[in-house]
C-alpha atoms as a PDB file:
ATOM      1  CA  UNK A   1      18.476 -33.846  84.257  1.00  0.00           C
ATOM      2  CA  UNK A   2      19.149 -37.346  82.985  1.00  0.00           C
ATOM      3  CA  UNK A   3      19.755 -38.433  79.555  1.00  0.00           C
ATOM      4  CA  UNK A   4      17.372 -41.296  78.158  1.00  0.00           C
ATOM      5  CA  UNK A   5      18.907 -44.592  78.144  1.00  0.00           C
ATOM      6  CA  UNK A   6      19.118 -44.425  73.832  1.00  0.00           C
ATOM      7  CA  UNK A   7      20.707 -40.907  73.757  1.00  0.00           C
ATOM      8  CA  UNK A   8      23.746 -42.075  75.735  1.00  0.00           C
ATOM      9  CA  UNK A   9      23.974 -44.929  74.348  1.00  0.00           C
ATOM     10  CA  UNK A  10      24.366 -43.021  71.021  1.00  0.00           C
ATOM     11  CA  UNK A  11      26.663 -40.410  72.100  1.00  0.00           C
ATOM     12  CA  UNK A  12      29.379 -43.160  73.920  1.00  0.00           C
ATOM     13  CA  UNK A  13      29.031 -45.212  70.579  1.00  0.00           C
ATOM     14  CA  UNK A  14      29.137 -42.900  68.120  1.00  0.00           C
ATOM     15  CA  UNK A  15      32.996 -43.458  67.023  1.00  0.00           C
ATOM     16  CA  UNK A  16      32.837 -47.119  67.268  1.00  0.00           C
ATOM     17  CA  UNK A  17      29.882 -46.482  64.726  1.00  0.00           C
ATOM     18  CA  UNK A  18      31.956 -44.147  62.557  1.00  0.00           C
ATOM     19  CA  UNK A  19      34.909 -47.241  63.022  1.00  0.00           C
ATOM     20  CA  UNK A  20      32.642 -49.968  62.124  1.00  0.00           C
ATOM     21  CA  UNK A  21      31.428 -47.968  59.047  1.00  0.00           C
ATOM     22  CA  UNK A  22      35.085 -47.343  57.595  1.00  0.00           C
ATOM     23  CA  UNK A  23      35.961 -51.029  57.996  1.00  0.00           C
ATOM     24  CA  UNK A  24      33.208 -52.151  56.076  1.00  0.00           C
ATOM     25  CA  UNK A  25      33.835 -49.739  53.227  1.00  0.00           C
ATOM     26  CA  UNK A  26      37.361 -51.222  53.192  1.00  0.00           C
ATOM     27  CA  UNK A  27      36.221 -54.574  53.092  1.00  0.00           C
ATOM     28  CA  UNK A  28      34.260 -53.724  49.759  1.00  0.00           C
ATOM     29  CA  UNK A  29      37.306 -52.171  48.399  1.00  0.00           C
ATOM     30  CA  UNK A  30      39.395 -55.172  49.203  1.00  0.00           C
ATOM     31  CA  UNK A  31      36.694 -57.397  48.036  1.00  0.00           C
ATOM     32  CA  UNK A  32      36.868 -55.921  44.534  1.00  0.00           C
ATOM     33  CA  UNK A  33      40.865 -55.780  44.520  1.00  0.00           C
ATOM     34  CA  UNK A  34      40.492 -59.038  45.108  1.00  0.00           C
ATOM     35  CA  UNK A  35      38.165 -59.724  42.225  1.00  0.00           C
ATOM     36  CA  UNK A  36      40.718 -57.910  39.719  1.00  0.00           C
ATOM     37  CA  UNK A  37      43.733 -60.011  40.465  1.00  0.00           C
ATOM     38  CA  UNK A  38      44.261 -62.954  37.967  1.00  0.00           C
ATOM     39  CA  UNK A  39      43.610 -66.606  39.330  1.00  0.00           C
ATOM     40  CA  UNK A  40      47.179 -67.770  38.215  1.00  0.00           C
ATOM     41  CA  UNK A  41      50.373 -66.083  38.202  1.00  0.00           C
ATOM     42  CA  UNK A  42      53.681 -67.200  37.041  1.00  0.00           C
ATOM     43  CA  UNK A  43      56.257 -67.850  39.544  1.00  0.00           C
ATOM     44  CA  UNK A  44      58.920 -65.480  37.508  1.00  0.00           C
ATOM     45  CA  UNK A  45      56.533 -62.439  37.926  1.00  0.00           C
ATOM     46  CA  UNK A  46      56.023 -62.747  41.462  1.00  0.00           C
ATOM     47  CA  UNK A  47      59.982 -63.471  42.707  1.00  0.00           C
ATOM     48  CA  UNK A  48      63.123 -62.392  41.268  1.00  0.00           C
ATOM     49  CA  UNK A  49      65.414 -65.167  39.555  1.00  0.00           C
ATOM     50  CA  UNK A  50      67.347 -65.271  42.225  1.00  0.00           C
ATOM     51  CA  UNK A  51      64.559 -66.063  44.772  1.00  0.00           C
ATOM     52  CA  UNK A  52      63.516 -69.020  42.876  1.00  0.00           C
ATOM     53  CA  UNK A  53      63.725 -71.918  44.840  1.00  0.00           C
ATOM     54  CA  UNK A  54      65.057 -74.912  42.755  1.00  0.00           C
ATOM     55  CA  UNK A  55      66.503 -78.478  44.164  1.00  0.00           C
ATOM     56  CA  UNK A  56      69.813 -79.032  44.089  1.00  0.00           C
ATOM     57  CA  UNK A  57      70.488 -81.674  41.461  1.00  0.00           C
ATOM     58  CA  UNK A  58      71.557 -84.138  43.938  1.00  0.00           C
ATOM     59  CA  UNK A  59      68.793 -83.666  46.002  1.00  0.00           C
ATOM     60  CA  UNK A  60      66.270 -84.035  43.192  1.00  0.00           C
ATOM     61  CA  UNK A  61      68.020 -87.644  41.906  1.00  0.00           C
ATOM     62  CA  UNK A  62      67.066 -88.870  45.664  1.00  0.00           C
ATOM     63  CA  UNK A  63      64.411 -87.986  46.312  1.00  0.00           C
ATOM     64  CA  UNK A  64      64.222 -89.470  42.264  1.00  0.00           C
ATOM     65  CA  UNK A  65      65.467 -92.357  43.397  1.00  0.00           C
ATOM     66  CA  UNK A  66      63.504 -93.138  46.558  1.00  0.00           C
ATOM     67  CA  UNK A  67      60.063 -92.446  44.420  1.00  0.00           C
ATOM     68  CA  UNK A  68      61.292 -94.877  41.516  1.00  0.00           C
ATOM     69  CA  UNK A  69      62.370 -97.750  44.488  1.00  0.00           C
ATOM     70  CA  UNK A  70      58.974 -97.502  46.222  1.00  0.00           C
ATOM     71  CA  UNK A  71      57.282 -97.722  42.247  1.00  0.00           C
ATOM     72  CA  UNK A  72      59.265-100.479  42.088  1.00  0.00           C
ATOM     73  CA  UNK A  73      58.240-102.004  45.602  1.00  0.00           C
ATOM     74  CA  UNK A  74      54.693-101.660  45.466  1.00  0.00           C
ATOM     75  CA  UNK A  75      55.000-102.889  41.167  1.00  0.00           C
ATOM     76  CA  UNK A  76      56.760-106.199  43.082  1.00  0.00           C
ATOM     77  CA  UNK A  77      53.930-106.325  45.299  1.00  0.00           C
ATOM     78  CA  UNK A  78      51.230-106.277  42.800  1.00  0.00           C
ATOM     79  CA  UNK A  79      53.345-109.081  40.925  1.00  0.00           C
ATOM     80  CA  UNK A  80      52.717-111.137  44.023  1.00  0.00           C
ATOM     81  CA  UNK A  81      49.200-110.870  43.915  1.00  0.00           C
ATOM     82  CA  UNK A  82      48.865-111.202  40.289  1.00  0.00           C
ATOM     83  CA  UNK A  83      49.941-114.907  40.975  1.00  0.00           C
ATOM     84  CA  UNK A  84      47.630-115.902  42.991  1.00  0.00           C
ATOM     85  CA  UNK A  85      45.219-114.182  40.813  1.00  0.00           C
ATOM     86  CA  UNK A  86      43.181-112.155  43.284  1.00  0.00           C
ATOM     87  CA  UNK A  87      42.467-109.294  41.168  1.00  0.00           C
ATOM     88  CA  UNK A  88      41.053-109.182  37.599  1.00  0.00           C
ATOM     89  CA  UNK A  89      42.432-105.944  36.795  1.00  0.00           C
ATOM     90  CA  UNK A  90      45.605-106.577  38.070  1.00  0.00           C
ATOM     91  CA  UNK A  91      47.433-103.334  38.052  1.00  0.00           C
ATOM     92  CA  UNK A  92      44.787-100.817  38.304  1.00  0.00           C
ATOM     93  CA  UNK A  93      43.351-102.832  41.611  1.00  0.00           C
ATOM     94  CA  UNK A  94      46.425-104.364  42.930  1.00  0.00           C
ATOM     95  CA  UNK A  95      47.600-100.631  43.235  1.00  0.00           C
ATOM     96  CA  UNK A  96      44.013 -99.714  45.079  1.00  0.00           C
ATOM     97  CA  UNK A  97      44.440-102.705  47.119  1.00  0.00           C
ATOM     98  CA  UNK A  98      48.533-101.863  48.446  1.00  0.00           C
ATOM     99  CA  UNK A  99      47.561 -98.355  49.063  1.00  0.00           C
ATOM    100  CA  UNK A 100      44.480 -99.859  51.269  1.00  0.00           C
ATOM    101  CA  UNK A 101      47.020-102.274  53.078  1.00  0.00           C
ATOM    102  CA  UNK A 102      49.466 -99.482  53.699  1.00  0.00           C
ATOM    103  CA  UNK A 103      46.637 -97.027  55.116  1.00  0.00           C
ATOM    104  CA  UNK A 104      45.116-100.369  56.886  1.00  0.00           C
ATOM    105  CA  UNK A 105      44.698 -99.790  60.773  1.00  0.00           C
ATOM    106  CA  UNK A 106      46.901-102.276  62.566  1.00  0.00           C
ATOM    107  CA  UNK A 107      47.800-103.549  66.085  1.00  0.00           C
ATOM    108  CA  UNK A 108      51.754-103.550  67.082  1.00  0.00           C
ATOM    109  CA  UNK A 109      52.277-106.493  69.659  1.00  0.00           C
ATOM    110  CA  UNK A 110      55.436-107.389  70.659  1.00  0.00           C
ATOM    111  CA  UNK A 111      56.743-110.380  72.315  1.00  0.00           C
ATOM    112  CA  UNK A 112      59.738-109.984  73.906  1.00  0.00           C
ATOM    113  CA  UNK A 113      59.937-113.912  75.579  1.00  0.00           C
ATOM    114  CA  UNK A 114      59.677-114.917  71.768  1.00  0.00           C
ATOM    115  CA  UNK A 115      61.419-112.083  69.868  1.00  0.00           C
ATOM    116  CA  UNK A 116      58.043-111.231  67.632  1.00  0.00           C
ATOM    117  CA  UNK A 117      56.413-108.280  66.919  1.00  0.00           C
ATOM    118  CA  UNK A 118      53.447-109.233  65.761  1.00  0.00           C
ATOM    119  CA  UNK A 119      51.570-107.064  63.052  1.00  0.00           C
ATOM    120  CA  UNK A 120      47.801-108.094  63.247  1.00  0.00           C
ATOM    121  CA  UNK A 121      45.797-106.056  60.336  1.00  0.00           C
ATOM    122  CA  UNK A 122      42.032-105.308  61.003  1.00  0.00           C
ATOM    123  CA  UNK A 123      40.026-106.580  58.369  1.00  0.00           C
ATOM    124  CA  UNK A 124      39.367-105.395  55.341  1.00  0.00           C
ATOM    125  CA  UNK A 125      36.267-104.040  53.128  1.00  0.00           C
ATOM    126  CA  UNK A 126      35.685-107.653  51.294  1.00  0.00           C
ATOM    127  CA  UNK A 127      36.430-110.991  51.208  1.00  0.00           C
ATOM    128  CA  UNK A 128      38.816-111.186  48.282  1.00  0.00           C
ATOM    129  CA  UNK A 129      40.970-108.595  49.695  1.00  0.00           C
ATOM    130  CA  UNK A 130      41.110-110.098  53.559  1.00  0.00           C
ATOM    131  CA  UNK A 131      42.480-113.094  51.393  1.00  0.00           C
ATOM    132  CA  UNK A 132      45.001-111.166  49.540  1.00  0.00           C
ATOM    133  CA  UNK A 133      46.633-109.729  52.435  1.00  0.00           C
ATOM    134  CA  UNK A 134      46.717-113.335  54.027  1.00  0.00           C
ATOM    135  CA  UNK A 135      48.483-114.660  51.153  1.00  0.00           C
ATOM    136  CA  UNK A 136      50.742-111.180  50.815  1.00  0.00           C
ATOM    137  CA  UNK A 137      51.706-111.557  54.866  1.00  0.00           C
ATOM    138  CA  UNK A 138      52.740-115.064  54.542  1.00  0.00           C
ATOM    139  CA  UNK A 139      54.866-114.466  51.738  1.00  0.00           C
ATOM    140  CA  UNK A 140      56.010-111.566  53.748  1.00  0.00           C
ATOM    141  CA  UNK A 141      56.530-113.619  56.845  1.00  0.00           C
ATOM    142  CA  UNK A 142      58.636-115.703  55.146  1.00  0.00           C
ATOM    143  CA  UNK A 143      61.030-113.314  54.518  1.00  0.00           C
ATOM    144  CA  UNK A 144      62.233-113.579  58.161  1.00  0.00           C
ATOM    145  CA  UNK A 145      62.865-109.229  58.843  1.00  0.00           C
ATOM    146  CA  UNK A 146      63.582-107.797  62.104  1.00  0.00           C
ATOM    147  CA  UNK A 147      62.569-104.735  63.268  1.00  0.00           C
ATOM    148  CA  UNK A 148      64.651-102.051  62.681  1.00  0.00           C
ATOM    149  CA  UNK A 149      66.880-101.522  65.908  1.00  0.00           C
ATOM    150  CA  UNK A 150      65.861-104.426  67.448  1.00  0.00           C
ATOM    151  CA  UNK A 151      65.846-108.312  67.370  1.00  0.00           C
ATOM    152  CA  UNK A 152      62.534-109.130  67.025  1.00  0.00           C
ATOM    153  CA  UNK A 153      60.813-110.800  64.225  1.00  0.00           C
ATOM    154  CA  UNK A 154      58.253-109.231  62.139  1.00  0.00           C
ATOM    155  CA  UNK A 155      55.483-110.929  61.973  1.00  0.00           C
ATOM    156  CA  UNK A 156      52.249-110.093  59.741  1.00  0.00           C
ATOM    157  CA  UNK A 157      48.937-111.309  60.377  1.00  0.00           C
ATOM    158  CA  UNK A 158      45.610-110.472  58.598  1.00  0.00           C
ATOM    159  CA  UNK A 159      42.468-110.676  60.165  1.00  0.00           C
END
């Protein structure tokens, strides 16, 4: 005699059913666990003193240091622009406008028969600002810096 298709079906599947069923239930228990825990936790309850991870206090006045030197890079920077008067609100979008430039796409061409490599931004958003990095890589250019490890002349172009 043979079994209808269903009934086997139902008898070969009946502990993956019993399986599946458990797993959910746990999921609901986890879900509420999950619901009960606090949303913030001090570090001191969570790891013993001694697991505490804290920076060396050398390696905290670098990497002090290297933050306060770029500040003061990107402060010189704005300076710059502030005397050529680009930007109105000097500070607040100078600072926009160096973080643009430094995420600006570029093209790296070097010239070896001349000892360049070139630096040729795209263009940016607006007018004002394809003018201020103009006037920011010429000032630049003057400057005269090679490329790390090489002997070739950095050059800065804007669009």
């Amino acid at each position: 005699m043979l079994f209808p298709k269903s009934r086997v079906l139902n008898i070969s599947n009946h502990g993956l059913k019993t399986e599946i069923k458990q797993m959910e239930e746990e999921i609901e228990t986890l879900k509420i666990q999950i619901k009960q825990l606090p949303d913030k936790v001090k570090i001191n309850e969570i790891l013993e003193e001694d697991e505490i991870v804290r920076l060396e206090t050398e390696k905290k006045r670098l990497t002090d240091t290297i933050k306060m030197t770029c500040y003061r890079a990107e402060t010189e920077l704005i300076n710059i622009i502030e005397q050529n008067h680009c930007f109105a609100r000097t500070m607040d979008e100078g600072r926009a406008f160096i973080k643009n430039v430094f995420q600006q796409p570029a093209d790296m061409i070097p010239n070896y028969n001349e000892g360049r490599l070139e630096i040729r931004f795209y263009t940016m958003s607006t007018r004002r600002e394809n003018k201020a990095l103009e006037e920011l890589c010429d000032i630049v250019n003057k400057e005269n810096f090679l490329y790390p490890g090489t002997e070739l002349k950095l050059v800065f172009k804007a669009a």
